[in-house]
Protein backbone atom coordinates (compact mmCIF):
# COMPACT_ATOMS: atom_id res chain seq x y z
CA UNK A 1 -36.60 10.42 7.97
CA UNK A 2 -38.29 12.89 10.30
CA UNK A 3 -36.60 15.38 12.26
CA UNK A 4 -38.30 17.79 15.08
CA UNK A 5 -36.69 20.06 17.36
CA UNK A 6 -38.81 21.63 20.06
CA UNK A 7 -38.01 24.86 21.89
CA UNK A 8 -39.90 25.72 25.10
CA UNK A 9 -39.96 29.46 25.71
CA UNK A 10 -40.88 30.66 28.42
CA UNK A 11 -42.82 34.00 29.00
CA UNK A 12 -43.37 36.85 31.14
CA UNK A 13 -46.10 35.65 32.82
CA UNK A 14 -44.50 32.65 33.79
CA UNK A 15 -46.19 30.33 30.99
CA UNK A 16 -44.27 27.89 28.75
CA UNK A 17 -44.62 27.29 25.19
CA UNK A 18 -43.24 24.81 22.98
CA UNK A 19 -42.20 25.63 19.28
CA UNK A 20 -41.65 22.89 16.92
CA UNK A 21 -38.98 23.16 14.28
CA UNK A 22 -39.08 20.64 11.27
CA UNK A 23 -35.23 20.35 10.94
CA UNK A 24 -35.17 17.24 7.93
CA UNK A 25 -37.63 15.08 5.77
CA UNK A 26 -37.19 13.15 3.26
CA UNK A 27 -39.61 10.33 2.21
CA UNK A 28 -38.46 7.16 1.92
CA UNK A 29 -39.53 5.33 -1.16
CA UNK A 30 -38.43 2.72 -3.22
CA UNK A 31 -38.47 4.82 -6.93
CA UNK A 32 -37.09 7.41 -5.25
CA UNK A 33 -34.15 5.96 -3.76
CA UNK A 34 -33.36 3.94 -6.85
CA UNK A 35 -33.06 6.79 -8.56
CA UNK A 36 -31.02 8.64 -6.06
CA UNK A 37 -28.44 5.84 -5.86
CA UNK A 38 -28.34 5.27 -9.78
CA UNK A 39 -27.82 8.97 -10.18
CA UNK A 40 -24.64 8.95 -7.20
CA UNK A 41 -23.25 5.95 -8.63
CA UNK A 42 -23.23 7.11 -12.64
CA UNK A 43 -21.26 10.25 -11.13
CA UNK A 44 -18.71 8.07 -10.11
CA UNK A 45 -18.26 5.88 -12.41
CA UNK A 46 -17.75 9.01 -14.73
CA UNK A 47 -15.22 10.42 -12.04
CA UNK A 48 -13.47 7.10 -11.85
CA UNK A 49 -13.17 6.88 -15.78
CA UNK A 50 -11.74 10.29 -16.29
CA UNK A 51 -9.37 9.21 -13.41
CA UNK A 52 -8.64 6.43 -14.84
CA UNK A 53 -8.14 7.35 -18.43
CA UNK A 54 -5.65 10.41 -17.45
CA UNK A 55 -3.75 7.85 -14.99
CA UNK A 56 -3.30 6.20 -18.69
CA UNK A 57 -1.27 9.01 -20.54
CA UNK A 58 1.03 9.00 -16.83
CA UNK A 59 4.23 7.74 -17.53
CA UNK A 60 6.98 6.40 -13.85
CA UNK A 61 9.91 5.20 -13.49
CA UNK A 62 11.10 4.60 -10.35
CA UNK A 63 15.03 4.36 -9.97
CA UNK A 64 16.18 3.06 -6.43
CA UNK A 65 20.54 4.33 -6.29
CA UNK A 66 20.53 2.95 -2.34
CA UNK A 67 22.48 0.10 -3.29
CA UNK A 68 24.16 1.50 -6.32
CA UNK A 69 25.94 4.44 -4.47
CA UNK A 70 27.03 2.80 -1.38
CA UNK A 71 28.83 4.80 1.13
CA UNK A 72 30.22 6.63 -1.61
CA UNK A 73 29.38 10.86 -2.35
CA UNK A 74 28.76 9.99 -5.88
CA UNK A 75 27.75 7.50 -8.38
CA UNK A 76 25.99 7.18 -12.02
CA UNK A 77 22.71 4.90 -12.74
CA UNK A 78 21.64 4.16 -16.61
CA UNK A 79 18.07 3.95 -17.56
CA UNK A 80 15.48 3.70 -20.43
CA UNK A 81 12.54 5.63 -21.65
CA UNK A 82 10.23 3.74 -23.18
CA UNK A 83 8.42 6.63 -24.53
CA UNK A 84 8.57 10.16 -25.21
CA UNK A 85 7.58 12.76 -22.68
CA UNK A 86 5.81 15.83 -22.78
CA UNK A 87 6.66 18.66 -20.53
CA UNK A 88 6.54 19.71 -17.63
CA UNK A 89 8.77 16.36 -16.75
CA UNK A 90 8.39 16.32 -12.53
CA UNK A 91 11.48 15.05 -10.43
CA UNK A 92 11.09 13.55 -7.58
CA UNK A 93 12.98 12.67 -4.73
CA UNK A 94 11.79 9.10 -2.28
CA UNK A 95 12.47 8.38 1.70
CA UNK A 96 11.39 5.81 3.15
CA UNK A 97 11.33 5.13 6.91
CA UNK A 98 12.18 8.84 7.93
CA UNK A 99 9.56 9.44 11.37
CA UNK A 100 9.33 13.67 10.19
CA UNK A 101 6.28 14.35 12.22
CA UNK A 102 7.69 13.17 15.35
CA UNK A 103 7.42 15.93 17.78
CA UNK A 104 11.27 16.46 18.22
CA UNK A 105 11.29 17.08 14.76
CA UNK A 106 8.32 18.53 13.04
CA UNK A 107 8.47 21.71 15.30
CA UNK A 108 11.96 21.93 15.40
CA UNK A 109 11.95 25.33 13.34
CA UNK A 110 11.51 29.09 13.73
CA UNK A 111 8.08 30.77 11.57
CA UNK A 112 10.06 34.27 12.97
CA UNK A 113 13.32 33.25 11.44
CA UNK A 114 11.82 31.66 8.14
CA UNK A 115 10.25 34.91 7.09
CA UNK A 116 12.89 36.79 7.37
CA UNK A 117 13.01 38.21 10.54
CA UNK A 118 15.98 38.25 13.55
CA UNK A 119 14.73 36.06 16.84
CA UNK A 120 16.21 36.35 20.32
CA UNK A 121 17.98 34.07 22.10
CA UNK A 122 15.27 32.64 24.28
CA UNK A 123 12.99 32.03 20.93
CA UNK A 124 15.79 30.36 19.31
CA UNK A 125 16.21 27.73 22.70
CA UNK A 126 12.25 27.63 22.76
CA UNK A 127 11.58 26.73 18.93
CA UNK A 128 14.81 25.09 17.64
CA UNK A 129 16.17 22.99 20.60
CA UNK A 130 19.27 21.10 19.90
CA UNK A 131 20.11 22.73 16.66
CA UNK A 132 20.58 26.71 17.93
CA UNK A 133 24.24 28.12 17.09
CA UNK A 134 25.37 27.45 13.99
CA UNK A 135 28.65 25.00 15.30
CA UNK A 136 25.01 22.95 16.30
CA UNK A 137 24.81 22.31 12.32
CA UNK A 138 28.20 21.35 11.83
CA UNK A 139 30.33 21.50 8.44
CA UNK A 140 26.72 23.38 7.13
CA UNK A 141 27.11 26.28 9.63
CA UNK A 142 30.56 26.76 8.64
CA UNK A 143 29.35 29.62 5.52
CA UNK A 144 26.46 31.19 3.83
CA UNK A 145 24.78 30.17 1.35
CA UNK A 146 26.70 32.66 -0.51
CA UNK A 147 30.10 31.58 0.49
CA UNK A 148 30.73 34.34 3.45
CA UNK A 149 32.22 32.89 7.15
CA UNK A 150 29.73 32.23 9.45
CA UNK A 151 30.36 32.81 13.28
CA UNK A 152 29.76 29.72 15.67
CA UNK A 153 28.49 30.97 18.62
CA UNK A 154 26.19 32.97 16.34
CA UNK A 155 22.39 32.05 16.16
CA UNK A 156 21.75 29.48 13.30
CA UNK A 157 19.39 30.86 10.45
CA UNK A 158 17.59 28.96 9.88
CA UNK A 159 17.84 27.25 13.35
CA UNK A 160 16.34 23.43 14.39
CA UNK A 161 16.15 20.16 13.45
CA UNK A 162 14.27 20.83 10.52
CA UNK A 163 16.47 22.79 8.37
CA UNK A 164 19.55 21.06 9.14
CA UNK A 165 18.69 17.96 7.66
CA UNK A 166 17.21 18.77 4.11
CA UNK A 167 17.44 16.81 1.72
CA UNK A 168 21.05 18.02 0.13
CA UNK A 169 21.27 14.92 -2.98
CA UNK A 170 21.85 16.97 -6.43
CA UNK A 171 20.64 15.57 -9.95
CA UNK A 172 22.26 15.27 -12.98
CA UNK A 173 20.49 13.85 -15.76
CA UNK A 174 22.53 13.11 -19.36
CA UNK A 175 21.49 11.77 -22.91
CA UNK A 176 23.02 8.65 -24.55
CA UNK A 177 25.47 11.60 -25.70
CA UNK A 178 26.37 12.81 -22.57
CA UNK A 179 24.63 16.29 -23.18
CA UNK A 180 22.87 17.07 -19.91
CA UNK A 181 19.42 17.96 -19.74
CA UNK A 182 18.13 21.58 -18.04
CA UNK A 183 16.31 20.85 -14.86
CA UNK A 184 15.13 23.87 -12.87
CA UNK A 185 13.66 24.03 -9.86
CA UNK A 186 11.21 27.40 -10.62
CA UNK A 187 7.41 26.76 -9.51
CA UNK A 188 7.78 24.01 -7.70
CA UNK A 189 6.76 25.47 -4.39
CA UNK A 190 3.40 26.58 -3.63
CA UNK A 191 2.97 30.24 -4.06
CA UNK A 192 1.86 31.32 -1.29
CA UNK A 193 5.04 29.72 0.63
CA UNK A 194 7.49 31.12 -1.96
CA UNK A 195 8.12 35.08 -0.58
CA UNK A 196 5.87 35.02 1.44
CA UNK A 197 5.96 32.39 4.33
CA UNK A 198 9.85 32.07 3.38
CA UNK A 199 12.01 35.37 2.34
CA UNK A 200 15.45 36.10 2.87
CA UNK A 201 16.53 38.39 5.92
CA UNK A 202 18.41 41.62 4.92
CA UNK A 203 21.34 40.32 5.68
CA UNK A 204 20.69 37.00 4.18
CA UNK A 205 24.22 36.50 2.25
CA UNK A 206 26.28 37.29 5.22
CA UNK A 207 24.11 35.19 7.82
CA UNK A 208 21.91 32.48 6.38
CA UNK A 209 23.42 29.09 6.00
CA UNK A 210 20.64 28.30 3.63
CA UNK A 211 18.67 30.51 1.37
CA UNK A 212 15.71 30.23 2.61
CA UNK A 213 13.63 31.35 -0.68
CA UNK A 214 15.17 28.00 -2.85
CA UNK A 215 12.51 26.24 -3.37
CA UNK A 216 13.82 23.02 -2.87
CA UNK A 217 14.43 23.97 0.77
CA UNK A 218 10.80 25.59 0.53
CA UNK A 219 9.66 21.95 -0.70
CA UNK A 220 11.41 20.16 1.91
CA UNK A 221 9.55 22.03 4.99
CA UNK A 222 6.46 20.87 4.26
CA UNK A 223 5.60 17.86 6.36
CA UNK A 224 4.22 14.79 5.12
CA UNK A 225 2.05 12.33 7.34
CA UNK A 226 3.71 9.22 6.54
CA UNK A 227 6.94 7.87 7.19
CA UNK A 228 7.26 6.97 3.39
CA UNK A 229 7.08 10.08 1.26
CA UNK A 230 8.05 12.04 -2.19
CA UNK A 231 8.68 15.32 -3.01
CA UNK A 232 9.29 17.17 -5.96
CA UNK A 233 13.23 17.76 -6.56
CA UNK A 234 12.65 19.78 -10.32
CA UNK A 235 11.17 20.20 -13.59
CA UNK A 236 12.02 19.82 -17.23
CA UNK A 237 10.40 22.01 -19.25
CA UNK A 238 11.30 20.54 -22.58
CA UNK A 239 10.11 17.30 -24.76
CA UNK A 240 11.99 14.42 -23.56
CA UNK A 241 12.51 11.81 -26.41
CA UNK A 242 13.14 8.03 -25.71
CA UNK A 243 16.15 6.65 -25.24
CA UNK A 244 18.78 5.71 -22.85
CA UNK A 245 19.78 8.53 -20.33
CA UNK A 246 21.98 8.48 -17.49
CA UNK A 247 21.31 9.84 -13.79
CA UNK A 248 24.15 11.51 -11.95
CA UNK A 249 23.89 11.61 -8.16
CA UNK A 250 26.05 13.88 -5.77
């Protein structure tokens, strides 16, 4: 492959000159190439085994409650490990069919507002439109996230569509004994959302209907592509052995 560029430049006296620029060459040859595709493909086959071999030591399991809970608030599912697991122990949460990056909702949210700081009126119809007072979130804009009264007519923080509808389902995972196991939700966010794209306002306890440095919360604002998506609920931090366990829902 052969690549020239030429540049005519044109002097004071009027006369034109042409510069040529060699911009790429590489010879083609047989040896040559063999060599550069052996070389390309032995890195990935080395990539794909290390890949593979960690996918390996992975241990899922997937536990669908749709069915098992119903219309009800609350329900239990049983389940086995097969196998002992090593911390850190990741949580997920699944949706499936939930359209979050359509436009209505994916920038149905206030930056301002998230970071801790107050927005006016005219921001909060701009950004958050349909979900601006806090009677807009219904029984969640009734108190703070610390238990204080929240008023009405009052600007919702955080306002829009966004916020209002995280993912609120609560975990409660039990041994064949019934001793429950400690699931936290520390460093789980990225750190560079945690405090710093999301902090509390001053007045956070008094008019936030969410804190908006839990990290679940945190978790839940970051959009995914796809209409089918994961994200991380908690962490156990301790060996978990085999055995049957029980998963409590709310």
């Amino acid at each position: 492959v052969h690549g020239e560029i030429l540049l005519f430049m044109k002097n004071v006296e009027g006369w034109s000159s042409a510069l040529c620029l060699v911009g790429f060459k590489l010879p083609l040859r047989p040896r040559g190439l063999a060599i550069c595709y052996a070389t390309i493909g032995f890195i990935f086959i080395v990539i794909g085994l290390i890949v593979h071999f960690t996918n390996e030591k992975l241990y899922e399991l997937e536990l669908d409650y749709t069915d098992a809970c119903g219309n009800v608030t609350s329900c239990e599912v049983s389940f086995e490990l097969e196998r002992k697991l090593k911390p850190p122990v990741m949580i997920y949460y699944g949706i499936k069919n939930m359209y979050v990056t359509h436009r209505r909702f994916v920038g149905s949210y206030s930056d301002d507002q998230l970071g801790g700081l107050d927005i006016t009126d005219s921001s909060a119809q701009k950004n958050c439109d349909p979900v601006v007072r806090n009677r807009d979130l219904g029984p969640l804009g009734q108190f703070s996230w610390a238990g204080a009264p929240l008023d009405p007519n009052a600007i919702a923080n955080p306002c829009g569509l966004k916020p209002k509808y995280f993912f609120n389902d609560t975990y409660k995972i039990l041994s064949a004994d019934r001793t429950p196991l400690t699931v936290t939700s520390k460093n789980i966010s990225w750190k560079v959302d945690n405090g710093v794209k999301f902090k509390r306002h001053p007045n956070s306890q008094k008019i936030q209907w969410i804190d908006p440095e839990n990290e679940r919360f945190i978790v839940w604002m970051r959009s995914p592509s796809l209409p089918d998506f994961r994200r991380v609920w908690g962490r156990i931090d301790t060996e978990v052995p085999a055995g049957l366990y029980y998963l409590q829902i709310n």
